[in-house]
Protein backbone atom coordinates (compact mmCIF):
# COMPACT_ATOMS: atom_id res chain seq x y z
CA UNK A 1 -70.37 -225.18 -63.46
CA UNK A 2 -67.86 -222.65 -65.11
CA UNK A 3 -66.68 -223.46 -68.52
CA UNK A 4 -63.18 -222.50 -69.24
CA UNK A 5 -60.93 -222.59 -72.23
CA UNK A 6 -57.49 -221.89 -72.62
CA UNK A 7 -55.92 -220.52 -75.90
CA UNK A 8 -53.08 -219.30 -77.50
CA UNK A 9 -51.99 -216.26 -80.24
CA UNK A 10 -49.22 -217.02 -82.67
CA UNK A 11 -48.38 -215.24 -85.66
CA UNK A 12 -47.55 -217.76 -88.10
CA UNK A 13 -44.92 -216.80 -90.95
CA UNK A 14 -43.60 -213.80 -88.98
CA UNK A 15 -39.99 -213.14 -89.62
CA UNK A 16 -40.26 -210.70 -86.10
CA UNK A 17 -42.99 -210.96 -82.75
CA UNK A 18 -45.65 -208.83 -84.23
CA UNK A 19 -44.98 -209.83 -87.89
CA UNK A 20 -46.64 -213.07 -89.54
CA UNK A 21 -50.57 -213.79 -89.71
CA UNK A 22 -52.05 -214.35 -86.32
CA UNK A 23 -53.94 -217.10 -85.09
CA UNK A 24 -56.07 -218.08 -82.50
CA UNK A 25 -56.04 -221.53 -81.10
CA UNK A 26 -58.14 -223.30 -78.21
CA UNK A 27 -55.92 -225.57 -76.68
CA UNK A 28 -59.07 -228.41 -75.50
CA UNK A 29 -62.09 -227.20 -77.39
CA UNK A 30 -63.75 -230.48 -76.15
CA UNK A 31 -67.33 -229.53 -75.37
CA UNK A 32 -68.02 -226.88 -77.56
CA UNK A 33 -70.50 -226.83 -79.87
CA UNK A 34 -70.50 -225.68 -83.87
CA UNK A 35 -72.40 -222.74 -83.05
CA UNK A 36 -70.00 -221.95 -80.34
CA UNK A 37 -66.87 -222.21 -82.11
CA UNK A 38 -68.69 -220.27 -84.99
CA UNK A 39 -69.53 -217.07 -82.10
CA UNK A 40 -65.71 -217.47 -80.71
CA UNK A 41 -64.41 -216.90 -84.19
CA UNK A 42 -66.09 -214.28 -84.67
CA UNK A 43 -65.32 -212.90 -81.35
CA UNK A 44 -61.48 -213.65 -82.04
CA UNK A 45 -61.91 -211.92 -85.35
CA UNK A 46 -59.25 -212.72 -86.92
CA UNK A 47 -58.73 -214.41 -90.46
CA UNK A 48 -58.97 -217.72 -88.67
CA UNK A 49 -59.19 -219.80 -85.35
CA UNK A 50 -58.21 -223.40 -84.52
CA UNK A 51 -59.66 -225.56 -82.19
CA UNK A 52 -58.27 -228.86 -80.78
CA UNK A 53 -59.73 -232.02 -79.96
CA UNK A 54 -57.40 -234.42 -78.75
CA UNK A 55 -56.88 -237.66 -79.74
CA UNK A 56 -56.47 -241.10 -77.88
CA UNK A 57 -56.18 -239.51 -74.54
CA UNK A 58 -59.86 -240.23 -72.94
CA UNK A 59 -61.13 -236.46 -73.91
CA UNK A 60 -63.01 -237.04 -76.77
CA UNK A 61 -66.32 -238.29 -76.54
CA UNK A 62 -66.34 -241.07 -79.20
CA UNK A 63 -63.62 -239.89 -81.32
CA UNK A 64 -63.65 -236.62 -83.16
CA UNK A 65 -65.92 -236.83 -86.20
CA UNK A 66 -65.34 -235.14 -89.49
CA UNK A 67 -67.79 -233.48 -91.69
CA UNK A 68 -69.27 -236.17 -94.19
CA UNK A 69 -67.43 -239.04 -92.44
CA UNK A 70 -68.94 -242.15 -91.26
CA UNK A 71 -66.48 -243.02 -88.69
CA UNK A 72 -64.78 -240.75 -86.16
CA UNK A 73 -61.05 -239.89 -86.24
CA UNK A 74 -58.30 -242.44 -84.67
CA UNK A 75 -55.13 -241.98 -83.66
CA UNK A 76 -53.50 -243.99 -85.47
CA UNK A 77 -54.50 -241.42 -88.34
CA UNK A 78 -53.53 -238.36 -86.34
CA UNK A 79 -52.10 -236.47 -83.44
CA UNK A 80 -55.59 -234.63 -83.42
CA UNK A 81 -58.72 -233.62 -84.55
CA UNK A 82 -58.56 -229.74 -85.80
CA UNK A 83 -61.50 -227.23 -86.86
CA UNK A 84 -61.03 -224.21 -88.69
CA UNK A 85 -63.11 -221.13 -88.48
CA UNK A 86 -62.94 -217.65 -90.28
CA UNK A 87 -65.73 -215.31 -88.11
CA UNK A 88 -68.19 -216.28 -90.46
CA UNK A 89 -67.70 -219.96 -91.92
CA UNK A 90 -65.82 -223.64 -91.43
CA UNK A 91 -62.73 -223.81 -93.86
CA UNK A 92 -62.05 -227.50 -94.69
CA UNK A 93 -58.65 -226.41 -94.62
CA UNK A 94 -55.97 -223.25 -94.57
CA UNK A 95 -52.31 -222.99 -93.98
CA UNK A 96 -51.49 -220.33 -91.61
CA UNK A 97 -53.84 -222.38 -88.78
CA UNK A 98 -51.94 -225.49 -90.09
CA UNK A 99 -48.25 -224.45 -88.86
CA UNK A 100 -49.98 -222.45 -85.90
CA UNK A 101 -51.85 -225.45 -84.79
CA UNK A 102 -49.31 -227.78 -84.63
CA UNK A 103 -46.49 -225.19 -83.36
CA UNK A 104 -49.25 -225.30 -80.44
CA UNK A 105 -49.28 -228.85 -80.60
CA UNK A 106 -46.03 -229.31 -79.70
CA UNK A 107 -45.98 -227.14 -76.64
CA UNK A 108 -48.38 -229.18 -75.74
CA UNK A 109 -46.64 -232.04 -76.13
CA UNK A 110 -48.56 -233.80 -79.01
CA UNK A 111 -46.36 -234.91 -81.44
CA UNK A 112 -43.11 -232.92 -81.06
CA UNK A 113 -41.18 -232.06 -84.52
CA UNK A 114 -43.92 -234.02 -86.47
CA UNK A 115 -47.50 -234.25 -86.24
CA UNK A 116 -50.62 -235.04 -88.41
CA UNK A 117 -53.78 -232.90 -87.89
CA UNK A 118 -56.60 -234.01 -89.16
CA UNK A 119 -58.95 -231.83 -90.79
CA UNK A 120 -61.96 -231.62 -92.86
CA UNK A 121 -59.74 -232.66 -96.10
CA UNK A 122 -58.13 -235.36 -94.14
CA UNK A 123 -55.01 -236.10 -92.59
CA UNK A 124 -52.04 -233.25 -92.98
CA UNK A 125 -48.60 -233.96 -92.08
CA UNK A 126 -46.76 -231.05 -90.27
CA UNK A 127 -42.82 -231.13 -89.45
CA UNK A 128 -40.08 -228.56 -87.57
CA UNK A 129 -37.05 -227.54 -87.48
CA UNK A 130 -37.11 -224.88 -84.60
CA UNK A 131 -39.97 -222.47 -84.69
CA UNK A 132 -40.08 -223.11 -88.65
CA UNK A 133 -42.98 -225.70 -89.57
CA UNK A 134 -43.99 -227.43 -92.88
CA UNK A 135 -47.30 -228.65 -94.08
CA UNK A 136 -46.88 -231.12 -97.34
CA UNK A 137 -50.42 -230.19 -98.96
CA UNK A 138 -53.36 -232.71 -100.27
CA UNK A 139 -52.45 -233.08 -104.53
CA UNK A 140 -53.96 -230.13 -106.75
CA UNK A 141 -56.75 -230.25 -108.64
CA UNK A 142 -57.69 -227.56 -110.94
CA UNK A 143 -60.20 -226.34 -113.08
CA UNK A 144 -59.99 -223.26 -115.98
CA UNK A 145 -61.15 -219.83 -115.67
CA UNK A 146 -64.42 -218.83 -117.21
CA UNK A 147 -63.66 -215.24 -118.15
CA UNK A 148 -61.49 -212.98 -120.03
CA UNK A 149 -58.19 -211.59 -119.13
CA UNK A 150 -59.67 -208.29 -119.50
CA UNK A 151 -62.14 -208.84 -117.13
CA UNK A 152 -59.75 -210.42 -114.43
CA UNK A 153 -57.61 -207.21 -114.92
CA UNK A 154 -60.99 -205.40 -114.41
CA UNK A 155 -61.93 -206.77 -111.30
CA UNK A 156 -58.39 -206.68 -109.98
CA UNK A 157 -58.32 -202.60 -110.73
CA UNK A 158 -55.05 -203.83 -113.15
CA UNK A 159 -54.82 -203.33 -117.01
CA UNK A 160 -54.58 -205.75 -119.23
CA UNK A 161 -51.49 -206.55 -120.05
CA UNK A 162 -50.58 -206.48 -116.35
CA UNK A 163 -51.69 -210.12 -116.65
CA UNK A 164 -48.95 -212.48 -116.94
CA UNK A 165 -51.02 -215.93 -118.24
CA UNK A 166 -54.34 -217.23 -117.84
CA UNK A 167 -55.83 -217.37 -114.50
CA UNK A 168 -56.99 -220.70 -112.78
CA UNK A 169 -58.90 -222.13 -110.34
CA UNK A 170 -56.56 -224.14 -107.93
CA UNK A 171 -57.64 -226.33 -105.18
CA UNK A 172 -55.04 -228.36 -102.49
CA UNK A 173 -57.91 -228.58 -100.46
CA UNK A 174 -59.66 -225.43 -100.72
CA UNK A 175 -59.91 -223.64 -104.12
CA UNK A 176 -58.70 -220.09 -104.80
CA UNK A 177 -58.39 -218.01 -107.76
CA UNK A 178 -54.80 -218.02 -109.25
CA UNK A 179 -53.78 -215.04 -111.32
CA UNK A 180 -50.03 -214.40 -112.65
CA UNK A 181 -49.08 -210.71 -113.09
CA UNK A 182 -45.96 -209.10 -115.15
CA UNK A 183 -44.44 -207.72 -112.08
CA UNK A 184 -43.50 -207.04 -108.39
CA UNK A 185 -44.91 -203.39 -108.99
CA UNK A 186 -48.19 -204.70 -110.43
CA UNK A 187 -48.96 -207.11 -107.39
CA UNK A 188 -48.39 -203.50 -105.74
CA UNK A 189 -50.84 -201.67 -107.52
CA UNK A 190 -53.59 -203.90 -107.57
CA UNK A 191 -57.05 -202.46 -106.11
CA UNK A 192 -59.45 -204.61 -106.56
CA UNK A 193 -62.65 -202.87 -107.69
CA UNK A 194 -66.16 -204.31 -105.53
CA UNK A 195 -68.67 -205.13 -108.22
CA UNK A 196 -66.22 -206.71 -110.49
CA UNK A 197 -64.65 -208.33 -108.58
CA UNK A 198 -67.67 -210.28 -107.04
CA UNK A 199 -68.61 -210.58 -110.88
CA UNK A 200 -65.21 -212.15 -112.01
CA UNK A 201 -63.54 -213.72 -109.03
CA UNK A 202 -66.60 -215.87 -107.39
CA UNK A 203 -66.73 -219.28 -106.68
CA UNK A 204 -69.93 -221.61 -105.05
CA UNK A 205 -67.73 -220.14 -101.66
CA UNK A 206 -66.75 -216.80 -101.87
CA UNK A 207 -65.32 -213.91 -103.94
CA UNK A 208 -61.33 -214.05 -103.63
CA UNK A 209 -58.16 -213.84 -105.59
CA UNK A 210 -54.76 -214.78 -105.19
CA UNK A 211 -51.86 -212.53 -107.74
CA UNK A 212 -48.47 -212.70 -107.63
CA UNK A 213 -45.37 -212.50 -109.65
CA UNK A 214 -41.79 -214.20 -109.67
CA UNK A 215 -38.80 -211.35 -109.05
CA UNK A 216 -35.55 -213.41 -110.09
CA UNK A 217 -35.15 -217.03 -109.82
CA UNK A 218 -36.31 -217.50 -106.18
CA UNK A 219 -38.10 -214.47 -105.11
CA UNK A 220 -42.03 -214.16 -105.03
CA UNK A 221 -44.29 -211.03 -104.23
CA UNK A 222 -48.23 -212.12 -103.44
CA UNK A 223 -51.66 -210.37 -101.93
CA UNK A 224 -54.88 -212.29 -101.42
CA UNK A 225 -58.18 -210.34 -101.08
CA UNK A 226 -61.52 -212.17 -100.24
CA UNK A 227 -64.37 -210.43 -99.99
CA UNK A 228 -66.51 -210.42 -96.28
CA UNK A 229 -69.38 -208.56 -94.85
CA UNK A 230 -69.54 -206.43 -98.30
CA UNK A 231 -66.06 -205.58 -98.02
CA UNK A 232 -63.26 -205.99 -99.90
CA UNK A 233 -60.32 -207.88 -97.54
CA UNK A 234 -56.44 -207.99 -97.71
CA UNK A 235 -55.02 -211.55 -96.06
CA UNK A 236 -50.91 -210.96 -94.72
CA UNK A 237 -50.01 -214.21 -95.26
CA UNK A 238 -51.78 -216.80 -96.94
CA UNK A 239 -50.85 -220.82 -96.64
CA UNK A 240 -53.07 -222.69 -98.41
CA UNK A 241 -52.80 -220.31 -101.63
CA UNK A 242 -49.27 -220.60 -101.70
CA UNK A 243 -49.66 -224.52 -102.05
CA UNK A 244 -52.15 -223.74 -104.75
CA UNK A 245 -49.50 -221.18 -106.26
CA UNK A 246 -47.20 -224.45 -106.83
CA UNK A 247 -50.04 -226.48 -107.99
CA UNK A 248 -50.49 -223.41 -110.09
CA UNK A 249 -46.90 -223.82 -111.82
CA UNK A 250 -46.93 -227.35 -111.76
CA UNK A 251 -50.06 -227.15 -114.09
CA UNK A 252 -48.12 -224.70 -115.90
CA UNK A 253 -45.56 -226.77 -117.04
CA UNK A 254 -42.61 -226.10 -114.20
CA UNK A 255 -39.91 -228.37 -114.13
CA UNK A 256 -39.44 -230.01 -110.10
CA UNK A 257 -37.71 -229.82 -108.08
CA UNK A 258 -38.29 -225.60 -107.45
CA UNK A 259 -38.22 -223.16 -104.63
CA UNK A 260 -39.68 -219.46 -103.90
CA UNK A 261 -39.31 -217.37 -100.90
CA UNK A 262 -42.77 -215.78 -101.03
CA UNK A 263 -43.12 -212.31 -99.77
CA UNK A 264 -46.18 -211.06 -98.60
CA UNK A 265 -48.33 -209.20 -96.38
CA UNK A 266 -46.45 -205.89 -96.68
CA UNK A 267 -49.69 -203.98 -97.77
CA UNK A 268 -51.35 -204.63 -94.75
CA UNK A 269 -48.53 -203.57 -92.51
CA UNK A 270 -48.19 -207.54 -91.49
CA UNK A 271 -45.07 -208.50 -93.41
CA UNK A 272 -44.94 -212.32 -94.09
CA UNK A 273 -42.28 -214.88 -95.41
CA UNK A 274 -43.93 -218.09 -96.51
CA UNK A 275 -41.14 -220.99 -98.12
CA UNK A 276 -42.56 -222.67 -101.50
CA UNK A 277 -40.93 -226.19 -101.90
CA UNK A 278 -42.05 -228.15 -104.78
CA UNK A 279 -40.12 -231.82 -104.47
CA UNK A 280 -39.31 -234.19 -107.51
CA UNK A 281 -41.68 -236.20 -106.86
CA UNK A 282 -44.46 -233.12 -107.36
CA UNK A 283 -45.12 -232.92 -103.71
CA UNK A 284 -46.06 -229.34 -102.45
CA UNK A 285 -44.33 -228.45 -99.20
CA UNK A 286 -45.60 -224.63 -97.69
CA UNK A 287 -43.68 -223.81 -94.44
CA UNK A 288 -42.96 -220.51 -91.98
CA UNK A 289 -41.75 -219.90 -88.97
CA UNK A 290 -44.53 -219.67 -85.82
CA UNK A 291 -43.96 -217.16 -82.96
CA UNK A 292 -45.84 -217.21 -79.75
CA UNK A 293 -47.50 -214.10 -78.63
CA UNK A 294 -49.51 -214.47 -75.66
CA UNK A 295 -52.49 -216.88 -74.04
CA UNK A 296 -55.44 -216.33 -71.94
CA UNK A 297 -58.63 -218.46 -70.98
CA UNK A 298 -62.03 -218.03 -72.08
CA UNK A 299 -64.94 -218.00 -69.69
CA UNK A 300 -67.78 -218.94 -71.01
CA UNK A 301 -70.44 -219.89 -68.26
């Protein structure tokens, strides 16, 4: 019997249609394995792919489970159950596939304007207005760098006093490397350097930093590099460290309520706007607007 999926590209914060970070989501993924959504990321190849299981609607086996969860998903805790998968690994959670999920979602009539996916850090509540979409993120948690600002500026191909503060580790439910810089043109020149910056910007999961620096009182330039397949990556537009980027300057002493546009992406030819919204009561809001690009069906068997 022939096993067929459909899914779906959308560039999530894309400001035109082939702007933004693009995503890959599989609409039903019900009835594919781990392995299998490991070998159709990979095949996607793209910075990440979603897959959907629904919820409450007789699809699901016996709920969806969740990685180191007793129980499986209900919905009364979510519109659905959603994996993420970079062509190598599982991400417990990311940003982009956040608002490109549940843009998805909603066309397929799961939730309309507001939905909760649920993924391997728990429930995530997503809302519109139009194509724009908002994730509030999990509370940050952080821990301090364990090196010098000389070698950060080392690894990041910077000098040293094109650090702006002391880096640190930030984590809204996956943890990245945070690292202020004096300026919009030093965000531009950074080239980060392989050895050191395996040596200097590791964690238990990868090698990856996030710099960036405020231009005015609203304005943000950013680049994220991660390091995969012994090469040195550039991400367009990156969700989940923009949430840690205001758990970043919430730890840094940043009186709420604030606001950046965040530019990014520009680098890589993939120019990205990504909206920063940090609420009085501390909450961290990242949103973008989602475009549609095309769909297809996979054939598997």
């Amino acid at each position: 019997m022939s096993r067929s999926y459909r899914f779906r590209i959308v560039n999530v914060f894309a400001e035109s249609k082939l702007s933004g970070n693009p995503l890959a989501v599989v609409e039903d993924a019900q009835g594919l394995s781990e392995a299998e959504m490991q070998q159709l990321a990979l095949q996607f190849n793209l910075s990440e792919s979603t897959f959907i299981f629904a919820l409450g609607t007789g699809r699901e086996e016996s709920g969806a489970a969740v990685p180191g969860r007793a129980t499986p998903v209900s919905p009364s805790e979510a519109d659905a159950r959603v994996r993420i998968f970079t062509p190598t690994f599982e991400m417990p959670f990311a940003g982009h596939p956040t608002l490109g999920t549940a843009h998805v979602l909603r066309a397929l009539k799961y939730g309309g304007d507001a939905v909760r996916l649920y993924l391997n850090v728990g429930a995530i509540p997503v809302t519109a207005q139009g194509d724009v979409w908002t994730l509030t993120a999990n509370v940050p948690t952080h821990r301090a760098y364990e090196y010098s600002r000389a070698q950060i500026a080392q690894a990041l191909g910077l000098q040293e006093d094109d650090i702006a503060g002391d880096p640190l580790w930030m984590n809204v439910g996956v943890e990245q490397l945070i690292v202020p810089l004096v300026s919009a043109d030093a965000v531009r020149r950074t080239d980060p350097q392989p050895g050191a910056f395996v040596d200097y910007c590791s964690n238990e999961r990868e090698a990856h930093a996030y710099v960036y620096a405020q231009d005015g009182a609203s304005r943000v330039f950013s680049r994220y590099f991660w390091r995969q397949h012994g090469a040195i990556l550039e991400d367009p537009g990156t969700g989940s460290a923009c949430a840690n980027l205001g758990g970043y300057l919430l730890a840094s002493g940043a009186s709420t309520p604030f606001a950046f546009d965040v530019h990014q992406g520009v680098a890589t030819g993939r120019p990205c706007l990504l909206h920063l919204n940090v609420d009085a009561e501390r909450r961290i809001h990242v949103g973008g607007r989602v475009i549609e690009l095309m769909h297809g069906e996979l054939q598997l068997d």
